[in-house]
Protein backbone atom coordinates (compact mmCIF):
# COMPACT_ATOMS: atom_id res chain seq x y z
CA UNK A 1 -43.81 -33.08 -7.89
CA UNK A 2 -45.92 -32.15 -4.85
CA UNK A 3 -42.34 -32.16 -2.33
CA UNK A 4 -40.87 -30.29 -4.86
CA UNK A 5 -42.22 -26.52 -4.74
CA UNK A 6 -42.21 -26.85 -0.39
CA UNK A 7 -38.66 -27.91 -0.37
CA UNK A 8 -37.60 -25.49 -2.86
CA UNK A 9 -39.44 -22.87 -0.84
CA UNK A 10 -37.75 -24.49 2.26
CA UNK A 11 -34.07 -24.02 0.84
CA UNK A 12 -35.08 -20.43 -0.47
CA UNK A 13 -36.36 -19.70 3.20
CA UNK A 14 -32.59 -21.30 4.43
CA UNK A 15 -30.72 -19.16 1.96
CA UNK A 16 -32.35 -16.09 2.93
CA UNK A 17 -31.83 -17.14 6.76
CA UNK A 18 -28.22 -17.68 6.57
CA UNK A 19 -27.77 -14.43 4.35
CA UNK A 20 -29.51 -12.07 6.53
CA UNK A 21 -27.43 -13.36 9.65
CA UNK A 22 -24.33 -13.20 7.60
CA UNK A 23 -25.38 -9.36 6.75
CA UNK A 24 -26.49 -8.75 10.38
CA UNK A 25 -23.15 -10.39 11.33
CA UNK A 26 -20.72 -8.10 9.55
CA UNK A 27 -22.59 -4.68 10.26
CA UNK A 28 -22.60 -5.97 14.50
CA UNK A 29 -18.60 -6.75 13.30
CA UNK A 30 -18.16 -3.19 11.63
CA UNK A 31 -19.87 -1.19 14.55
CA UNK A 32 -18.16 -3.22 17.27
CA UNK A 33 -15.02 -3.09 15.99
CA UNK A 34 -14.48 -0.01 14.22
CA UNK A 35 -13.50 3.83 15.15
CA UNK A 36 -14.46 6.60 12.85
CA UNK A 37 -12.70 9.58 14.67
CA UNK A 38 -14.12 12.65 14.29
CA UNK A 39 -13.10 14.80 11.52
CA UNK A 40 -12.59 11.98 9.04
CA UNK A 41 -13.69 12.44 5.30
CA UNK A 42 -16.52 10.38 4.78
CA UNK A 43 -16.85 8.35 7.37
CA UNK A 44 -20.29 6.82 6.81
CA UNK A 45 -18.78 6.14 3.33
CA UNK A 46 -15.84 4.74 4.88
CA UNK A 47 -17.90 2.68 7.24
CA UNK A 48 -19.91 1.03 4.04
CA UNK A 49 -17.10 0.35 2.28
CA UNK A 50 -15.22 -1.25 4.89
CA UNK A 51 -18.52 -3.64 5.72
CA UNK A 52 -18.27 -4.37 2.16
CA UNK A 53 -14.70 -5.66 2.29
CA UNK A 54 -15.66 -7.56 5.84
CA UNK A 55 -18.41 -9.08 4.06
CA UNK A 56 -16.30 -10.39 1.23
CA UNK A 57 -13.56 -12.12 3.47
CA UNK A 58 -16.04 -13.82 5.63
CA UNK A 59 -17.86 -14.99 2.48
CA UNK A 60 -14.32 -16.72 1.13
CA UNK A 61 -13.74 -17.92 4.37
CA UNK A 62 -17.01 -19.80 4.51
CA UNK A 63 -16.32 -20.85 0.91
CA UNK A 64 -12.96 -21.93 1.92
CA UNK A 65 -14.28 -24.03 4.78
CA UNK A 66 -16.81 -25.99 2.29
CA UNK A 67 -13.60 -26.72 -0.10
CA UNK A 68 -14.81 -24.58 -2.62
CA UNK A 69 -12.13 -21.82 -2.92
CA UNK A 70 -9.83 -20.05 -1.12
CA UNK A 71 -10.66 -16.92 1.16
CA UNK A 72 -7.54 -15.17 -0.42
CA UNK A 73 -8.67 -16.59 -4.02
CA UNK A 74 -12.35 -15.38 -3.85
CA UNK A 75 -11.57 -12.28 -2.42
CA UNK A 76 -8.89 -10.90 -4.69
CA UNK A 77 -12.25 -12.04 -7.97
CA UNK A 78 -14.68 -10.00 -6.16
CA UNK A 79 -12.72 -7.06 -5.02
CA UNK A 80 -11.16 -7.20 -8.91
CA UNK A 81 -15.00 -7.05 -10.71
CA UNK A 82 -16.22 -4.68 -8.57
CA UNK A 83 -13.23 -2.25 -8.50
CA UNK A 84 -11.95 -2.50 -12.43
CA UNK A 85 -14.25 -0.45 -14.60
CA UNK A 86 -14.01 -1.40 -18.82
CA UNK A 87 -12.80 1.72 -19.47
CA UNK A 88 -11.45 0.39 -23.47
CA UNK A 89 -9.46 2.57 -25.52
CA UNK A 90 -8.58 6.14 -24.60
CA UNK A 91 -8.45 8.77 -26.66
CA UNK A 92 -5.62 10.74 -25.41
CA UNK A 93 -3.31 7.61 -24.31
CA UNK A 94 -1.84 4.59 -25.93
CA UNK A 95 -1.90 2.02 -23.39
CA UNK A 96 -0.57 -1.85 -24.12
CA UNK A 97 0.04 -4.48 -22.00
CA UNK A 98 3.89 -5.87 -22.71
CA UNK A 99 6.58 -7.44 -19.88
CA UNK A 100 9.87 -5.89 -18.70
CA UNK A 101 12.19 -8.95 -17.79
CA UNK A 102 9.30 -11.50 -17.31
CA UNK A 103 7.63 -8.97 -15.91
CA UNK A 104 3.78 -7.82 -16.64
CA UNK A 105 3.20 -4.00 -16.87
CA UNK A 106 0.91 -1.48 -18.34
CA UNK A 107 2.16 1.38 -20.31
CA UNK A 108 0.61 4.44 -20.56
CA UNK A 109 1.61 6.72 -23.15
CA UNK A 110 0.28 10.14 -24.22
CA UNK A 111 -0.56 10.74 -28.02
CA UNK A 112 -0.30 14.42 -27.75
CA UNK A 113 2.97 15.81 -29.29
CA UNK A 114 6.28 16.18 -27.35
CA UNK A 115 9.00 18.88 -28.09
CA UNK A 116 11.49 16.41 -26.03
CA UNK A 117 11.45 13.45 -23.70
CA UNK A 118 8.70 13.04 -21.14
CA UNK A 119 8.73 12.39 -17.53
CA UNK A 120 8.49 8.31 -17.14
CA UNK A 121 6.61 7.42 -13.94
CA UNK A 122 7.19 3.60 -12.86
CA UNK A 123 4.15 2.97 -10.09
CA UNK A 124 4.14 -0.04 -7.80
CA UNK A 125 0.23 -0.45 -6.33
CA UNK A 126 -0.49 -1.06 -3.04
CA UNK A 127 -2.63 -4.17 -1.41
CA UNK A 128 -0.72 -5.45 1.34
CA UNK A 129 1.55 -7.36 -0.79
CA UNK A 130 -1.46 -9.66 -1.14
CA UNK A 131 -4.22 -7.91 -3.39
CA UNK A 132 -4.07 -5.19 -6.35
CA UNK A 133 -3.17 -5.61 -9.74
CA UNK A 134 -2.63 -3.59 -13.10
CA UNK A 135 -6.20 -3.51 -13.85
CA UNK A 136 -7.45 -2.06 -10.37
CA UNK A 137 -5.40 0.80 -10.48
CA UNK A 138 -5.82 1.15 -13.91
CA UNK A 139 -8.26 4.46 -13.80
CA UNK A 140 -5.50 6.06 -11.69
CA UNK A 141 -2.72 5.65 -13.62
CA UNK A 142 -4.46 6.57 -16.53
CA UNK A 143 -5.32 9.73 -14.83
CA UNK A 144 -1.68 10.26 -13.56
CA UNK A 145 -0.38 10.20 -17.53
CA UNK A 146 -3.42 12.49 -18.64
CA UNK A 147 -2.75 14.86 -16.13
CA UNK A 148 0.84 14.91 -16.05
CA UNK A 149 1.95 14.34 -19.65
CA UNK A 150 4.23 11.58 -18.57
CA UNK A 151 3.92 7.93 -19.57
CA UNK A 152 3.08 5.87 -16.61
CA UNK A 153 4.91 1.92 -16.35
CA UNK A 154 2.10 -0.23 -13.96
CA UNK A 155 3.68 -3.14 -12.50
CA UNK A 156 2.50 -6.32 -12.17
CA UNK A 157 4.75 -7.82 -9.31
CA UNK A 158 3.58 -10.85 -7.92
CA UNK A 159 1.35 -11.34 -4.77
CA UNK A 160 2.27 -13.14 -1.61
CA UNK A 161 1.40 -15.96 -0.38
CA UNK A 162 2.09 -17.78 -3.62
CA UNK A 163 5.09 -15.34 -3.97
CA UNK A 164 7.04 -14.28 -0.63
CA UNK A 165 9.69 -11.56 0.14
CA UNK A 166 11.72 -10.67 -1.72
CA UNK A 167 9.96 -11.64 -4.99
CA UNK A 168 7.98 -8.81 -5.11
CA UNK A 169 10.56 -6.12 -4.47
CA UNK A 170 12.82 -8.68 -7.20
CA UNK A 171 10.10 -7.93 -9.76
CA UNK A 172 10.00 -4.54 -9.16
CA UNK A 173 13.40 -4.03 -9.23
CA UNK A 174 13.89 -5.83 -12.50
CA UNK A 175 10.96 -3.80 -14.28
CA UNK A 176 12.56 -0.50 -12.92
CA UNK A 177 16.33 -1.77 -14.38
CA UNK A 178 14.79 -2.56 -17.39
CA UNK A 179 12.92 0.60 -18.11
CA UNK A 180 15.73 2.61 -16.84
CA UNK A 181 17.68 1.38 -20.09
CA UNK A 182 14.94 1.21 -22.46
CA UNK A 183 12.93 4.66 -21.47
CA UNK A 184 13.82 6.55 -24.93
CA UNK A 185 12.24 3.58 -26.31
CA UNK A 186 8.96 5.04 -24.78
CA UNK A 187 9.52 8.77 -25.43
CA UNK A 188 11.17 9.14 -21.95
CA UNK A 189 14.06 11.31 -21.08
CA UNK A 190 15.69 8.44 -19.13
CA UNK A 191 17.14 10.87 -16.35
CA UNK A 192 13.31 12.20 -15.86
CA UNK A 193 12.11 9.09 -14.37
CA UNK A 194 10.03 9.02 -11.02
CA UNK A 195 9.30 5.80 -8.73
CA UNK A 196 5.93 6.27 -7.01
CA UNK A 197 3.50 3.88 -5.36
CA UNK A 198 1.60 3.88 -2.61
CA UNK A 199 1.18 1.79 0.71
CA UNK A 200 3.05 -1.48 0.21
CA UNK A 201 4.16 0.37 -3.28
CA UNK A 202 5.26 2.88 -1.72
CA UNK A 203 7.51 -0.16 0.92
CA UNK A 204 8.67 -1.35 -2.94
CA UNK A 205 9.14 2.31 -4.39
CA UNK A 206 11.30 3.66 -1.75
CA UNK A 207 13.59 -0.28 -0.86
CA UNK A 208 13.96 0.38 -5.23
CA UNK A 209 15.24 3.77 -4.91
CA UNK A 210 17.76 2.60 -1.93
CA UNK A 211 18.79 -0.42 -4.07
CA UNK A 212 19.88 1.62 -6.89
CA UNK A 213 22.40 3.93 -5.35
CA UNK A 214 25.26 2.20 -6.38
CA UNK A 215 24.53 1.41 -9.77
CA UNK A 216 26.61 3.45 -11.78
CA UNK A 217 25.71 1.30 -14.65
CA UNK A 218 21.87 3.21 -14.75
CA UNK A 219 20.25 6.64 -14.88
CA UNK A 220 19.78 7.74 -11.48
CA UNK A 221 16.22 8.54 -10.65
CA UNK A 222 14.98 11.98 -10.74
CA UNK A 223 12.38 11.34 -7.63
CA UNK A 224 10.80 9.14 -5.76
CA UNK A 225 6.66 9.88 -4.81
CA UNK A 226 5.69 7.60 -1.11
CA UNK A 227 1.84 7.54 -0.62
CA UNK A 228 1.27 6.59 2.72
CA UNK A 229 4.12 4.20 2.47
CA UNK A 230 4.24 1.28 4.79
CA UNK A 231 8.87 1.55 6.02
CA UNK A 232 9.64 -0.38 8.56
CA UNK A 233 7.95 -3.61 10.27
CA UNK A 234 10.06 -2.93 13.87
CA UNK A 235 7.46 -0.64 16.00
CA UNK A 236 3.72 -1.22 16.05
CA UNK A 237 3.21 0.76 19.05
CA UNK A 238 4.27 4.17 17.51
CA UNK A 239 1.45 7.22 17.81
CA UNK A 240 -0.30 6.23 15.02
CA UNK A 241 -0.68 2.91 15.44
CA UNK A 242 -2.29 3.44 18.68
CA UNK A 243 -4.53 6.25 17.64
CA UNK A 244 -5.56 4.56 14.15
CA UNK A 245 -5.55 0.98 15.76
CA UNK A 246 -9.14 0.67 14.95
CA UNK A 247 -9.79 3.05 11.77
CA UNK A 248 -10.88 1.22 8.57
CA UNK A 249 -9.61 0.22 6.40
CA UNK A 250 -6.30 -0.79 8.11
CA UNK A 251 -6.32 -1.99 11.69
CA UNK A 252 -3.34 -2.27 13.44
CA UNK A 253 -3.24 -6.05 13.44
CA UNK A 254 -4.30 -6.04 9.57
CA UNK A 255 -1.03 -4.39 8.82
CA UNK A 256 0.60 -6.78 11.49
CA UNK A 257 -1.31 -9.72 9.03
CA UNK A 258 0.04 -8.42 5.92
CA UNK A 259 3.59 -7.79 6.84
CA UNK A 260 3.69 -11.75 8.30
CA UNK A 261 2.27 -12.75 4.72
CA UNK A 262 4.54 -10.94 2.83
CA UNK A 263 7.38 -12.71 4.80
CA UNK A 264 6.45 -16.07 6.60
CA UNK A 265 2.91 -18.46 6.90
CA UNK A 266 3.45 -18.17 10.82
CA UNK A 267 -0.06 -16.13 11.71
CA UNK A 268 0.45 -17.53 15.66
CA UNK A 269 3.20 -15.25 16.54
CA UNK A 270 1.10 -12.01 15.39
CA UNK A 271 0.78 -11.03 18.95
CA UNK A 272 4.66 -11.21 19.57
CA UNK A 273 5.00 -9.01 16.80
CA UNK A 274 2.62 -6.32 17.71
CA UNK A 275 4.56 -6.63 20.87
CA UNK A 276 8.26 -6.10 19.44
CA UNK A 277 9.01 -9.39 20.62
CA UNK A 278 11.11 -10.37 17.25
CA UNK A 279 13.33 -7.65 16.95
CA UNK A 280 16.62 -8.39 19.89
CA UNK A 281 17.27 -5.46 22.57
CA UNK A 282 20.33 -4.76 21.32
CA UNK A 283 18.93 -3.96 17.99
CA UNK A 284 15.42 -1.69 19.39
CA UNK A 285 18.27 0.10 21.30
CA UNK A 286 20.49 0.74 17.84
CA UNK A 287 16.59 1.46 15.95
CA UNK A 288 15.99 3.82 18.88
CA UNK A 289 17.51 6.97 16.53
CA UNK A 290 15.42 5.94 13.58
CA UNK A 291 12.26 5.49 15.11
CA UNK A 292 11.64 7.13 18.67
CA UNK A 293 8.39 8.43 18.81
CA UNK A 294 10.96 11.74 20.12
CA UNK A 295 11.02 11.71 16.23
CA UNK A 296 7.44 12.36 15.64
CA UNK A 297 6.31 16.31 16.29
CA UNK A 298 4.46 16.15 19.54
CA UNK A 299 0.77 17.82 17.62
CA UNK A 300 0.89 14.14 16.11
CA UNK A 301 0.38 13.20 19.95
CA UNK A 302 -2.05 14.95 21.07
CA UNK A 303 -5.03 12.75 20.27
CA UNK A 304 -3.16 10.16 22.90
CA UNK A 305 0.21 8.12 22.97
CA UNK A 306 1.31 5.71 25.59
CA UNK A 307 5.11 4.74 25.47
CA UNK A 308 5.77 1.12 25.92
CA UNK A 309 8.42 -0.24 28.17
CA UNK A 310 10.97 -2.30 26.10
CA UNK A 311 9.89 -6.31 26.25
CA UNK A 312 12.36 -8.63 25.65
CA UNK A 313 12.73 -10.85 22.53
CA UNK A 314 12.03 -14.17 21.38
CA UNK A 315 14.51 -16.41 19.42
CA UNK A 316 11.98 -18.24 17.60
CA UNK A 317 9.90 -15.38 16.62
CA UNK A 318 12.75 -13.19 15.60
CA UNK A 319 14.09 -16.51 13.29
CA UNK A 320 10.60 -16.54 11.18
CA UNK A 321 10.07 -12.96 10.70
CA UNK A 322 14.03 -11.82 10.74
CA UNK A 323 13.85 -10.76 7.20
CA UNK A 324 12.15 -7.49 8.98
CA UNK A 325 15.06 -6.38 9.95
CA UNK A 326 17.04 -6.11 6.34
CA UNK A 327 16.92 -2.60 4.63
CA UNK A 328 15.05 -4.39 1.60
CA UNK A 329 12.47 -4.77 3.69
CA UNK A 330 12.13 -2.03 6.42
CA UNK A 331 13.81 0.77 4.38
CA UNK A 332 13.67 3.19 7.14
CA UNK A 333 16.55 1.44 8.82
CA UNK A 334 18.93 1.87 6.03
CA UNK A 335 22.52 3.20 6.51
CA UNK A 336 23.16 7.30 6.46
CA UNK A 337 24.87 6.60 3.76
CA UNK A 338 22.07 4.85 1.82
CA UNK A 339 19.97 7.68 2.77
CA UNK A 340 21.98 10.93 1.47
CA UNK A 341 22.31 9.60 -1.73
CA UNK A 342 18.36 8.93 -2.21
CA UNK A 343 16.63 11.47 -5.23
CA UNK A 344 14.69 14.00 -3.95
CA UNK A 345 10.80 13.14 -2.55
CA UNK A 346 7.53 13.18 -2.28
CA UNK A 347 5.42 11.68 0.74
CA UNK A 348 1.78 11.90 1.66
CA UNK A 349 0.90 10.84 5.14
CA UNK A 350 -3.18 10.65 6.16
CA UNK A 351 -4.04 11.74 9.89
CA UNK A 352 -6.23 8.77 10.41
CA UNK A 353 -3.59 6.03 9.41
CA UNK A 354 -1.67 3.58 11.25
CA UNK A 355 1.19 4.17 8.57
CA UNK A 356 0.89 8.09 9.23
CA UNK A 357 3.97 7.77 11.87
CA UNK A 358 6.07 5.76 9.16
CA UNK A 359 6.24 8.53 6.55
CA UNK A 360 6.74 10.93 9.43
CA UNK A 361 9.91 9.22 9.89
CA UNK A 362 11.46 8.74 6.66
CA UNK A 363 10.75 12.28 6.07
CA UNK A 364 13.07 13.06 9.05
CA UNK A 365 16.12 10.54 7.98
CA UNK A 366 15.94 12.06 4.43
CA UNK A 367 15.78 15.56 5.30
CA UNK A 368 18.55 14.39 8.09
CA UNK A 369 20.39 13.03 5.47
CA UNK A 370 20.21 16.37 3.22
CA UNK A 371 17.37 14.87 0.59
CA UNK A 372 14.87 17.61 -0.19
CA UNK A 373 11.57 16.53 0.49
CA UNK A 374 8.09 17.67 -0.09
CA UNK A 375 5.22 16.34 2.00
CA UNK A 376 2.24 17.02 1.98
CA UNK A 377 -0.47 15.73 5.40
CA UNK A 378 -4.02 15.24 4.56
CA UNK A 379 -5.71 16.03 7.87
CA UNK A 380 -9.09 14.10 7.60
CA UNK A 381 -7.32 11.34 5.46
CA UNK A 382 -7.36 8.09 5.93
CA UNK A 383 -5.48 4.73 4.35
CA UNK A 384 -6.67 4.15 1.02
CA UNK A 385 -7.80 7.39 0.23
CA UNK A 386 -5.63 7.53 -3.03
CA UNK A 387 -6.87 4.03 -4.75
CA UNK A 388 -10.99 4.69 -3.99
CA UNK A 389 -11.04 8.62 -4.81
CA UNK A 390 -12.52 7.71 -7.81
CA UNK A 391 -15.09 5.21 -7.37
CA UNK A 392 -18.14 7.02 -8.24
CA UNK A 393 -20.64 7.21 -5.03
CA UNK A 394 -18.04 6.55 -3.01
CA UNK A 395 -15.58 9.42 -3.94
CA UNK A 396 -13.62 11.28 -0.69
CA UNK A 397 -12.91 14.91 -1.74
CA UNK A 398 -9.98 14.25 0.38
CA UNK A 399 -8.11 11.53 -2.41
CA UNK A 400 -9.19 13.83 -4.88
CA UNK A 401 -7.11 16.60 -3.60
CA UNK A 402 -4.19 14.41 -2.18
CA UNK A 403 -4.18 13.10 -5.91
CA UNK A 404 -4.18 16.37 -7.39
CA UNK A 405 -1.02 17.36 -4.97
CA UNK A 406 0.76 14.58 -5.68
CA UNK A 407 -0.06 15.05 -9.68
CA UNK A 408 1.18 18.55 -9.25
CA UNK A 409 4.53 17.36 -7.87
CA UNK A 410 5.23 14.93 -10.90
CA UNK A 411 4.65 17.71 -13.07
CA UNK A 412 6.55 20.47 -11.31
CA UNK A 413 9.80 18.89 -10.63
């Protein structure tokens, strides 16, 4: 009994030890590694809420290593308990979980009267393909029906790695099909139906909208609402991703680390990637009308951009990643004639965002293509603003007002 209360002490002390250098590890990682530009919402908010996340993945990965869990397991629990909130019933929506072709989604529908079919918003969330769910966004989409008298679908699509392209632009597809001929079930004008989402949501909302152009079997969408949407995975040397290559929460390799999830389990040819190394010449010189930086408008350049002189490719790199290159997965390289048939959009682009230069461009091929668009740039923004405007403490006036843009589009058009 005497050994007892010193070695408990002692593994107390060890705890403690290990914890502080873990915390003292991830805020040397966060200020090493970071850039807050100037002019960015919040960015000592930003900052602790990105040394939050780094804290979380290192913690998995150290779980990981003892056999415990895995990194992408544990990380996926935390983030989910500390971003869902048990918000229970709502008094101005009925909500109720159901499936759409084996399928999970959320339904939001509001209880105040209708003189004729609502507007039917189907949202795919964002999270890198690899993280997000139904009950994360949950406060937003019950704010989007609230605030736009429209019942809101949430889909479930699976995550990669379990689940690798295409299976989550499959499942989105299939809940979209399905809702598309069941809407009136759900007090929806079926011709009044929007496909939003945002970051990799916004990859599934727009390769949905392109799939769906020759269905003459289906309603045709009335719009289409890209938040920040990630478009192609050919360039990751465009403006953006060299003036946002170190803003949190995105990093230009992070992107880079979700895009190779969402299609292969090769991490080792990451740096190929970043260098263009798995798309052929032949091809970059065909891509070169889609997505020149001479594309971008040259104030989107003026906090720096360096062209890079074509590399060559790599047969082996191209082979594991060369689903990149198909329209269902970099939408932005779609035919013309994909394009002018696309319903008319919305896109939000955020200054500080690797993605920024990706909605840039798909603005320009639908306008090019005759598709009326409506964009709207928030100038301190950052990635991510959308999903964390409302967490308390942490709220950025800047997602607040993007939301309340984008909310006024649904409801306007």
């Amino acid at each position: 009994m005497g050994l007892m209360i010193p070695l408990f002490i002692l593994v107390l002390a060890i705890i403690f030890s290990l914890s502080f250098l873990l915390f003292m590890g991830v805020i040397y990682f966060e200020l090493s590694n970071s850039d807050i530009p100037p002019g960015l919402d919040g960015g000592g908010k930003l900052r602790i809420v990105h040394t939050i996340m780094i804290a979380i993945a290192i913690t998995g990965k150290i779980l990981e290593n003892f056999g415990l869990c895995s990194q992408i397991g544990f990380t996926r629990y935390v983030r989910e308990r500390l971003m869902i909130r048990k918000l229970g019933e709502d008094p101005k929506l009925f909500i109720k979980d159901l499936q759409f072709d084996n399928v999970p989604v959320r339904i939001y529908q509001p209880k105040s009267p209708s003189a004729g079919g609502r507007k039917g918003v189907l949202f795919f969330h964002g999270g890198g393909f690899m993280f997000g769910s139904i009950g994360t966004y949950d406060p937003l989409c019950r704010y989007i029906s609230k605030e736009t008298e429209s019942v809101v679908v949430s889909v479930g699509y699976r995550l990669t790695p379990e689940h690798r392209y295409p299976t989550q632009f499959e499942d989105c597809l299939n809940a979209t099909v399905h809702f598309l001929n069941t809407a009136q079930e759900y007090g929806v004008d079926s011709s009044s139906v929007i496909i939003a989402g945002d970051s990799a949501g916004g990859n599934l909302a727009a390769v949905v909208c392109q799939s769906l152009v020759n269905r003459t079997d289906l309603p045709k969408p009335l719009a289409q609402v890209l938040i920040y949407p990630a478009v192609q995975m050919i360039d990751f040397n465009l403006p953006s991703y060299q003036q946002n290559r170190a803003v949190p929460p995105l990093y230009r390799e992070r992107a880079a680390f979700y895009w190779l999830n969402y299609l292969c389990d090769d991490m080792l040819i990451m740096e190929e990637m970043l260098d263009g190394d798995h798309v052929p010449v032949d091809l970059k010189l065909m891509y070169r009308k889609w997505l020149s930086a001479d594309n971008i408008p040259d104030e989107f350049k003026a906090r720096g951009y360096k062209p890079r002189v074509m590399s060559s490719h790599a047969d082996d790199v191209n082979e594991a990643v060369k689903c990149a290159l198909e329209a269902t997965c970099s939408p932005l390289i779609a035919e013309d004639s994909v394009f002018c048939m696309q319903p008319k959009a919305y896109i939000l682009t955020c200054e500080f965002d690797v993605l920024r230069d990706d909605g840039l461009l798909y603005k320009k091929r639908l306008e090019d293509n005759g598709v009326p668009v409506t964009w709207h740039h928030v100038k301190n923004g950052f990635h991510g603003i959308f999903s964390i405007f409302s967490k308390g403490n942490f709220l950025f006036p800047s997602g607040k007002l993007a939301f309340d843009n984008i909310a006024d589009f649904i409801k306007n058009v």
